[in-house]
Protein backbone atom coordinates (compact mmCIF):
# COMPACT_ATOMS: atom_id res chain seq x y z
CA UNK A 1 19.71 6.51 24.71
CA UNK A 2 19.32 9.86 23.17
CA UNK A 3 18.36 8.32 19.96
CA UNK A 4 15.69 6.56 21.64
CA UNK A 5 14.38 9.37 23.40
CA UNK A 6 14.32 11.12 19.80
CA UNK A 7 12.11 8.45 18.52
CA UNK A 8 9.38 8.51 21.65
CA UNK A 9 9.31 12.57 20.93
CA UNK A 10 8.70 12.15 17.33
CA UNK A 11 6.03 9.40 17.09
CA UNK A 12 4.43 11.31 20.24
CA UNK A 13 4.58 14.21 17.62
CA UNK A 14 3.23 12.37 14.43
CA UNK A 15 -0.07 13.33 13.56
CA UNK A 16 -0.74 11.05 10.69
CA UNK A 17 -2.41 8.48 13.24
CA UNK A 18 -4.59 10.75 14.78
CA UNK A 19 -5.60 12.00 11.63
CA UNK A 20 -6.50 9.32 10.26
CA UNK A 21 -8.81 7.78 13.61
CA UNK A 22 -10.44 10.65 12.99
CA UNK A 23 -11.53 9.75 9.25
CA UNK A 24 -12.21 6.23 10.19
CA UNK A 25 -14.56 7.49 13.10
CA UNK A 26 -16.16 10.04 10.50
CA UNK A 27 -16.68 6.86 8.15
CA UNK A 28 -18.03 4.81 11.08
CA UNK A 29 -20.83 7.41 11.51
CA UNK A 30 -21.61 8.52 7.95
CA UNK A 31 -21.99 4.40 7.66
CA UNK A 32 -24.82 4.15 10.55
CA UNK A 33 -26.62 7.38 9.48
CA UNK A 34 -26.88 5.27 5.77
CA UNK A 35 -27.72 2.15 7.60
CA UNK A 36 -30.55 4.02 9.67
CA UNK A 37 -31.94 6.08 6.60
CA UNK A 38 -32.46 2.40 4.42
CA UNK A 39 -33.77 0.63 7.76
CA UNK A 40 -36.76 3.89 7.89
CA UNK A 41 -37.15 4.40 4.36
CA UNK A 42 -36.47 1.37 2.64
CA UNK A 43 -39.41 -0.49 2.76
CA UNK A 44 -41.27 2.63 1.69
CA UNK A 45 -39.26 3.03 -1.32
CA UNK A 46 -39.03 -0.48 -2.34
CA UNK A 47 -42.85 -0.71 -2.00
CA UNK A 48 -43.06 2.66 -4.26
CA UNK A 49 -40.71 0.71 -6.95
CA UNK A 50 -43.16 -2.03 -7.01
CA UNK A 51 -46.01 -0.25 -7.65
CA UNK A 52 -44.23 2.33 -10.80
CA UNK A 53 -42.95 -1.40 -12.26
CA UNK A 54 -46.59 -2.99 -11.47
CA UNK A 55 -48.36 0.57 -13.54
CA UNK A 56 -45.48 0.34 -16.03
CA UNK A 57 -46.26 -3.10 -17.03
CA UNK A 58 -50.10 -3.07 -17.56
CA UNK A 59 -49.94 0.87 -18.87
CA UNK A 60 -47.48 0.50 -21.03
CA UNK A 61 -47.71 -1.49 -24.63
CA UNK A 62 -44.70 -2.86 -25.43
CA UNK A 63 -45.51 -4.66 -28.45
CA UNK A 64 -45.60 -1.77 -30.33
CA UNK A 65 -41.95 -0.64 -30.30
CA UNK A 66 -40.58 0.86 -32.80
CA UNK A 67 -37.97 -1.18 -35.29
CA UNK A 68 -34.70 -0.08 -36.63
């Protein structure tokens, strides 16, 4: 019985568990601040890619590269 007793105060004691709900709830968050920055942002920033790839292709002559 004592032994038992033993293991109830030790895993009662054990950290590691604790620890490590706290890095999952940490990850949880950090994952829905990401999620809410694309959601705000990324149709402005996908609309700013299109328009550098739309300049680059009628600004830029790439017939005229260079050969090696």
């Amino acid at each position: 019985m004592e032994n038992v007793k033993n293991l109830f105060i030790s895993l009662h004691n054990d950290e590691d568990g604790a620890t490590a709900t706290e890095y999952i709830i940490l990850l949880v968050l950090i994952a829905c601040f990401v999620i809410m920055i694309v959601k705000a942002f990324g149709g402005t920033v996908a609309k700013k890619f299109q328009e550098a790839n739309t300049d680059v292709q009628t600004n830029v002559d790439f017939s005229s590269r260079p050969t090696g």
